[in-house]
PDB file of N, CA and C in Angstrom:
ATOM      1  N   UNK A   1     171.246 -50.125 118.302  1.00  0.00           N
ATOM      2  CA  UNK A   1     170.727 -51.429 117.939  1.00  0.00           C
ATOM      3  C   UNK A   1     171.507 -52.507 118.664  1.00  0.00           C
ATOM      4  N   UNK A   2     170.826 -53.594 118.898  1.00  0.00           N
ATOM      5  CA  UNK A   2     171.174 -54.456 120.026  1.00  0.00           C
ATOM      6  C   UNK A   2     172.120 -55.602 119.119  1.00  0.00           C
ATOM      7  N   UNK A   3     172.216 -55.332 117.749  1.00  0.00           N
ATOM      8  CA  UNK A   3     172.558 -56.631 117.113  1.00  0.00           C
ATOM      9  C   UNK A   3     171.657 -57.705 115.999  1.00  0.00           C
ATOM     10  N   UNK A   4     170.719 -57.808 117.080  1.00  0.00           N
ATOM     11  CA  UNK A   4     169.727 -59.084 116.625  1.00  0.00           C
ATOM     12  C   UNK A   4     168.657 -57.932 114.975  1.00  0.00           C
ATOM     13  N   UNK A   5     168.875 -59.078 114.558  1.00  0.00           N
ATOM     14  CA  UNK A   5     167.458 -58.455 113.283  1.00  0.00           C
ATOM     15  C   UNK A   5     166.253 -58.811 113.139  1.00  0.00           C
ATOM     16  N   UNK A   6     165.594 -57.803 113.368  1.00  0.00           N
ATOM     17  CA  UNK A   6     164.104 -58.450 113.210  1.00  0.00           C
ATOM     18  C   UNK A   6     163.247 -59.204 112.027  1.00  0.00           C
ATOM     19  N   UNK A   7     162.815 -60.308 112.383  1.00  0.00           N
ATOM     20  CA  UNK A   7     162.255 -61.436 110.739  1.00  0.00           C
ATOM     21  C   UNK A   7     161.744 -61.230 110.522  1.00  0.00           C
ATOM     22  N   UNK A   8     161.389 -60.980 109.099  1.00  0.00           N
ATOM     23  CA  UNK A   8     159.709 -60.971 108.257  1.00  0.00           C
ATOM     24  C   UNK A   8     158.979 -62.396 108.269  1.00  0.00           C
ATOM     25  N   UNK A   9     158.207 -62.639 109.185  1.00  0.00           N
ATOM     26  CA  UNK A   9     157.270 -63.752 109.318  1.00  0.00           C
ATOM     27  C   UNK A   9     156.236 -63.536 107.951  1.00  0.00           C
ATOM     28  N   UNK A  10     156.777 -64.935 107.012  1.00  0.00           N
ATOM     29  CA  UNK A  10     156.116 -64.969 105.992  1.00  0.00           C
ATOM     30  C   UNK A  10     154.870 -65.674 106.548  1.00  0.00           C
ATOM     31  N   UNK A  11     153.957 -64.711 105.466  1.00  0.00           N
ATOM     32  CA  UNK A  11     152.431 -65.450 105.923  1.00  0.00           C
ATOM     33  C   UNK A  11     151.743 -66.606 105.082  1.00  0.00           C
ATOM     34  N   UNK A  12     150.847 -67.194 105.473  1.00  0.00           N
ATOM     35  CA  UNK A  12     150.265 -68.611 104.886  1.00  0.00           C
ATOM     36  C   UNK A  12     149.597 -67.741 103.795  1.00  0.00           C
ATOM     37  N   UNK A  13     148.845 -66.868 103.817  1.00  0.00           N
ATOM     38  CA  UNK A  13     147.806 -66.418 103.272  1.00  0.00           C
ATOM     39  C   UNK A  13     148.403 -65.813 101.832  1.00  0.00           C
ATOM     40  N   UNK A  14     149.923 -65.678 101.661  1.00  0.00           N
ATOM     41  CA  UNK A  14     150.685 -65.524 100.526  1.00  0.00           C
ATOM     42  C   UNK A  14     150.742 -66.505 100.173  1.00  0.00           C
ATOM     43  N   UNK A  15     151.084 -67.737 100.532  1.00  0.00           N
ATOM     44  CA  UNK A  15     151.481 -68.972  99.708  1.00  0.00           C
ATOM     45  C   UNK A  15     149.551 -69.485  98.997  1.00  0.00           C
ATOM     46  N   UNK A  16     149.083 -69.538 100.252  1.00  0.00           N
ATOM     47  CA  UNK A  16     147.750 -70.078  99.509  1.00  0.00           C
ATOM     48  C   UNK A  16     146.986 -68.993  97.876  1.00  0.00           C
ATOM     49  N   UNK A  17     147.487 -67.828  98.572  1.00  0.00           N
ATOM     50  CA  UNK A  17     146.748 -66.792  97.602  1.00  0.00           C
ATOM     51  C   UNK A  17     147.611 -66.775  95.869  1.00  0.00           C
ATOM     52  N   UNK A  18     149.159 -67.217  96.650  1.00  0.00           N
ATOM     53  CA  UNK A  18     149.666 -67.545  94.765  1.00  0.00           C
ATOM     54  C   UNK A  18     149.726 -68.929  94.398  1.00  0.00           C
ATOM     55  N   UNK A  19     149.575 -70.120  95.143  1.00  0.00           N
ATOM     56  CA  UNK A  19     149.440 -71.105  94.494  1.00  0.00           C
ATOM     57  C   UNK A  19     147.756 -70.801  93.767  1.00  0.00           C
ATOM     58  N   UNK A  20     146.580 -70.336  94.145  1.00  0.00           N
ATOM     59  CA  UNK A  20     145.361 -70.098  94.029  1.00  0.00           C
ATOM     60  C   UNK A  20     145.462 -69.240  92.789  1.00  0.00           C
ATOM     61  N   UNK A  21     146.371 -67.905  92.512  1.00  0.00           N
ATOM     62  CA  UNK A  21     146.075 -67.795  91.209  1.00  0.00           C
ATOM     63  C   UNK A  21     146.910 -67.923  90.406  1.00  0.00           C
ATOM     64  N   UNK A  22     147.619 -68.774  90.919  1.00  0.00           N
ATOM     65  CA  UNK A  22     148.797 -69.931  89.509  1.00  0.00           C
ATOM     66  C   UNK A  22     147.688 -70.772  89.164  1.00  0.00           C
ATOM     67  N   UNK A  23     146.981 -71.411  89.528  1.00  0.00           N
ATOM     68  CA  UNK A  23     145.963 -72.426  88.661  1.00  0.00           C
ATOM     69  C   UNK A  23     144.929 -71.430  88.409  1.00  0.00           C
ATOM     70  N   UNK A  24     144.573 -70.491  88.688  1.00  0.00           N
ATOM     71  CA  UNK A  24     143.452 -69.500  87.902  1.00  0.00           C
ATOM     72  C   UNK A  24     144.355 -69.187  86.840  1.00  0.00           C
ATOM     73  N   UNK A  25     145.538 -68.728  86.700  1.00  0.00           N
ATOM     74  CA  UNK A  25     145.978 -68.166  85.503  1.00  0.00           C
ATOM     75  C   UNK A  25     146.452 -69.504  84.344  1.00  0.00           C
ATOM     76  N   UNK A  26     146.886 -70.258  85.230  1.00  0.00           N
ATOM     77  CA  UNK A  26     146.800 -71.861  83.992  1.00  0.00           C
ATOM     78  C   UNK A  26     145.172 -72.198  83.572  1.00  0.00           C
ATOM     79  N   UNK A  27     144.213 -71.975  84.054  1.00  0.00           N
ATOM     80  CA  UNK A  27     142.860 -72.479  83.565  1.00  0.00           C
ATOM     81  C   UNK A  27     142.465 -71.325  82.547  1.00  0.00           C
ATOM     82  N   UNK A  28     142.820 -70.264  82.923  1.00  0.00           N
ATOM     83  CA  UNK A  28     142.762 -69.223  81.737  1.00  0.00           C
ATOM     84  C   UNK A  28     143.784 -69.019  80.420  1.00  0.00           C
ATOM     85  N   UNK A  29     144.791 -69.530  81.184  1.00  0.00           N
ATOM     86  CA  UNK A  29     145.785 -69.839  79.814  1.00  0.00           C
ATOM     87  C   UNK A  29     145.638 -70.796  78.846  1.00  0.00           C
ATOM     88  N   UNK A  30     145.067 -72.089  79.410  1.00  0.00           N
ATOM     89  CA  UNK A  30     144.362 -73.193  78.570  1.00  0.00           C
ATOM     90  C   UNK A  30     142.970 -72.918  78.017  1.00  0.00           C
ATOM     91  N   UNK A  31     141.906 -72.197  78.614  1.00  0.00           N
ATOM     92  CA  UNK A  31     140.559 -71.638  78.154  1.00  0.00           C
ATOM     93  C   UNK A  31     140.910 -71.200  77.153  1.00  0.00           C
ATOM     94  N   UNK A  32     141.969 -69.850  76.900  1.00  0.00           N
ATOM     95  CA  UNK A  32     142.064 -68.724  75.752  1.00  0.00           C
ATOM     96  C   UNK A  32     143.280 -69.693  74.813  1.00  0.00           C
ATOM     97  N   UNK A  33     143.751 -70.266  75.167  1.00  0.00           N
ATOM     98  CA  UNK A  33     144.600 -70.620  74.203  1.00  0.00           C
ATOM     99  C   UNK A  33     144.106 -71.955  73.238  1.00  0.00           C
ATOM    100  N   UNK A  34     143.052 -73.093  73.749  1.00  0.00           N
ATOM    101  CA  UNK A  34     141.621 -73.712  72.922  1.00  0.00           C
ATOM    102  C   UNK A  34     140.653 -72.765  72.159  1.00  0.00           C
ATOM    103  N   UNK A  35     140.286 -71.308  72.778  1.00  0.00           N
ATOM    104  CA  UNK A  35     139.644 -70.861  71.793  1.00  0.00           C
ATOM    105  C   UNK A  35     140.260 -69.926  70.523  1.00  0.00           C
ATOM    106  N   UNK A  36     141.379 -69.822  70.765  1.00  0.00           N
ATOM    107  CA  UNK A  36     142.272 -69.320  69.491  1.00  0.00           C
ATOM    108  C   UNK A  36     142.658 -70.503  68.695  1.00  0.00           C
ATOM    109  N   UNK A  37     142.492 -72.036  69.310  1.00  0.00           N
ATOM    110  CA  UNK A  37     142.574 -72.859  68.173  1.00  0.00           C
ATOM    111  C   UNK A  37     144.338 -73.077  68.205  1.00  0.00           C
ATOM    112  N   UNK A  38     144.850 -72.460  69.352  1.00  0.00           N
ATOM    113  CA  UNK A  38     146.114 -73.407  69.920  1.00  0.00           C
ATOM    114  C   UNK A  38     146.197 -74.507  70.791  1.00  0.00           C
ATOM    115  N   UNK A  39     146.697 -75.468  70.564  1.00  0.00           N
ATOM    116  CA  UNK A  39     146.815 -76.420  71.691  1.00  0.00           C
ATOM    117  C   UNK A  39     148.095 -77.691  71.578  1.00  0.00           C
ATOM    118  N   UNK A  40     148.487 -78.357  72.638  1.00  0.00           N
ATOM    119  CA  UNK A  40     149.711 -79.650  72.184  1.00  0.00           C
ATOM    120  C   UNK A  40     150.542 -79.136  73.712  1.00  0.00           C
ATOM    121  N   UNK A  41     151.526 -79.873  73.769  1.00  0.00           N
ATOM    122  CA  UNK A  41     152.348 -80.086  74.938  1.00  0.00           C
ATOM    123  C   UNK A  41     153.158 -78.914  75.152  1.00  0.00           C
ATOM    124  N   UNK A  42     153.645 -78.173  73.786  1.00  0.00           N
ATOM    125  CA  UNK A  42     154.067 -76.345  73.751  1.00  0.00           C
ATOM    126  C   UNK A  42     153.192 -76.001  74.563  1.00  0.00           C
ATOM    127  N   UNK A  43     152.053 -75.839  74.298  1.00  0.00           N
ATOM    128  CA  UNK A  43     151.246 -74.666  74.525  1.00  0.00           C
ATOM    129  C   UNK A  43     151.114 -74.694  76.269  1.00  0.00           C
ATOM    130  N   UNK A  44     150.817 -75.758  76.683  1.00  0.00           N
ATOM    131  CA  UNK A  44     150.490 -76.490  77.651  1.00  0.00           C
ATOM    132  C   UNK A  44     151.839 -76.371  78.734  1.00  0.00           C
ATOM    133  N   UNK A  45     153.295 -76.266  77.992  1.00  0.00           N
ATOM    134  CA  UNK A  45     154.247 -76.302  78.881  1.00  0.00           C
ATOM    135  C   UNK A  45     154.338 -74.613  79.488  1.00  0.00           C
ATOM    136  N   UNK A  46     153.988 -74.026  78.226  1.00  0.00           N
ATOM    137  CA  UNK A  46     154.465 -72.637  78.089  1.00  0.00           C
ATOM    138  C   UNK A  46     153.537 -71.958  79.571  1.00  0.00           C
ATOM    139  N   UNK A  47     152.013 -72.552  79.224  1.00  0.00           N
ATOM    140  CA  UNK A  47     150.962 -72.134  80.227  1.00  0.00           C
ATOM    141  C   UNK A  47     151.291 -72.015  81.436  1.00  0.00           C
ATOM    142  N   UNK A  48     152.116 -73.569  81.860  1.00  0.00           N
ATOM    143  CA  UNK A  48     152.687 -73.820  83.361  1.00  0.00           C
ATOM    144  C   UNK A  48     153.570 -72.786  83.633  1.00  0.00           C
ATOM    145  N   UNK A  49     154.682 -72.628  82.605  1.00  0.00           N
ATOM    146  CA  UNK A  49     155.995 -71.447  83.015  1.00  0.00           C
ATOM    147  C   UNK A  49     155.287 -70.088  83.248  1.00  0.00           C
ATOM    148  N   UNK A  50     154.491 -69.931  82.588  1.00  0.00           N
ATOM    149  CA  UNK A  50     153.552 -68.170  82.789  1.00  0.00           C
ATOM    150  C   UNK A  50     152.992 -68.692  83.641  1.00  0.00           C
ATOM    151  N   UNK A  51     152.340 -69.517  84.713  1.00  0.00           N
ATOM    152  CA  UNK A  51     151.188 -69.406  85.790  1.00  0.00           C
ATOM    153  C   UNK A  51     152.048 -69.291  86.896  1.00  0.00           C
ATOM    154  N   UNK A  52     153.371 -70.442  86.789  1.00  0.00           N
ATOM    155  CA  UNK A  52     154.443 -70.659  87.657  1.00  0.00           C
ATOM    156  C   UNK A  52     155.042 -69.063  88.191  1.00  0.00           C
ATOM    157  N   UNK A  53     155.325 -68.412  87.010  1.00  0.00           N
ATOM    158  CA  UNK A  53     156.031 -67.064  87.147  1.00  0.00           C
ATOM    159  C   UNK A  53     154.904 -66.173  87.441  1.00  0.00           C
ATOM    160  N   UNK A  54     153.449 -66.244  87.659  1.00  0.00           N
ATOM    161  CA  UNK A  54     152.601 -65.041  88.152  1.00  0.00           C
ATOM    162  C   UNK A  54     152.826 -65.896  89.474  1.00  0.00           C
ATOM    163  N   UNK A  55     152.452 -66.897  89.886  1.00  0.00           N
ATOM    164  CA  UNK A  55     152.048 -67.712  91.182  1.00  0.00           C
ATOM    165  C   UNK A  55     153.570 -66.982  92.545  1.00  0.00           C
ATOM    166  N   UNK A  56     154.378 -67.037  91.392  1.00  0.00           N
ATOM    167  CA  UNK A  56     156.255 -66.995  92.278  1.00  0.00           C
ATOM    168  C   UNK A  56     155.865 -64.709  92.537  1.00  0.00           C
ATOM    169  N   UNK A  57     155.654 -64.144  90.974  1.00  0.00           N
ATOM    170  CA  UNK A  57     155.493 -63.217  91.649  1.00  0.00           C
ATOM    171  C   UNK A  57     154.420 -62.561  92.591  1.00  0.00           C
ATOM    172  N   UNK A  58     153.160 -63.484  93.091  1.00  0.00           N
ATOM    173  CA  UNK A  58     151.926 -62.844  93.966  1.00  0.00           C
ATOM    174  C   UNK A  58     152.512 -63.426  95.165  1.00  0.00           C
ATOM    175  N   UNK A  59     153.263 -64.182  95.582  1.00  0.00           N
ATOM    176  CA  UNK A  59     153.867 -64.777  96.816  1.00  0.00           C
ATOM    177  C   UNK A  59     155.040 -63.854  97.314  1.00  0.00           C
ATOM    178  N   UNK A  60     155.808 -63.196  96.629  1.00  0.00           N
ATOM    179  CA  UNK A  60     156.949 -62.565  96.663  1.00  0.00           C
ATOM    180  C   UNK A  60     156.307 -60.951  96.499  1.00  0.00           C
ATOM    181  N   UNK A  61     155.450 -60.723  95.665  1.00  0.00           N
ATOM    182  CA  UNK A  61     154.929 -59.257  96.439  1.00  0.00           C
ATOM    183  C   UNK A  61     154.388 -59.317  97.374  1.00  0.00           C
ATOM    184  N   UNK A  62     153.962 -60.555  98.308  1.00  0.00           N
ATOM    185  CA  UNK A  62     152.802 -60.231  99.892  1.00  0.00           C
ATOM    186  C   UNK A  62     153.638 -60.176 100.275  1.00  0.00           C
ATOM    187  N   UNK A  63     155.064 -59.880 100.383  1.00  0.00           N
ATOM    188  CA  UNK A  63     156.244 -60.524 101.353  1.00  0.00           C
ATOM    189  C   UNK A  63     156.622 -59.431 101.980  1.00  0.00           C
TER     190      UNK A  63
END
């Protein structure tokens, strides 16, 4: 080996594909959580941290 390391060229098509189902999984987290008759700034914060944490892991498995 010469030294140098070869880069993993992260792709666009990861970032677009988990920001894309971080707001599918927040529109479903707010859908199901109005029809169970939960709702308020909890529910709503909690939604973001679970869409945030699927969105972080579909970007980090294309990798």
């Amino acid at each position: 080996m010469s030294g140098s390391r070869a880069r993993i060229k992260t792709g666009k098509a990861s970032l677009i594909g988990g920001v894309a189902v971080g707001i599918a999984s927040l529109v479903l987290w707010v859908a199901v959580s109005r029809e169970l008759g939960f709702s308020g700034a909890a529910v709503l914060g909690l939604g973001v941290l679970v869409s945030a944490g699927v969105a972080t892991w579909i970007r980090a498995a294309d990798l």
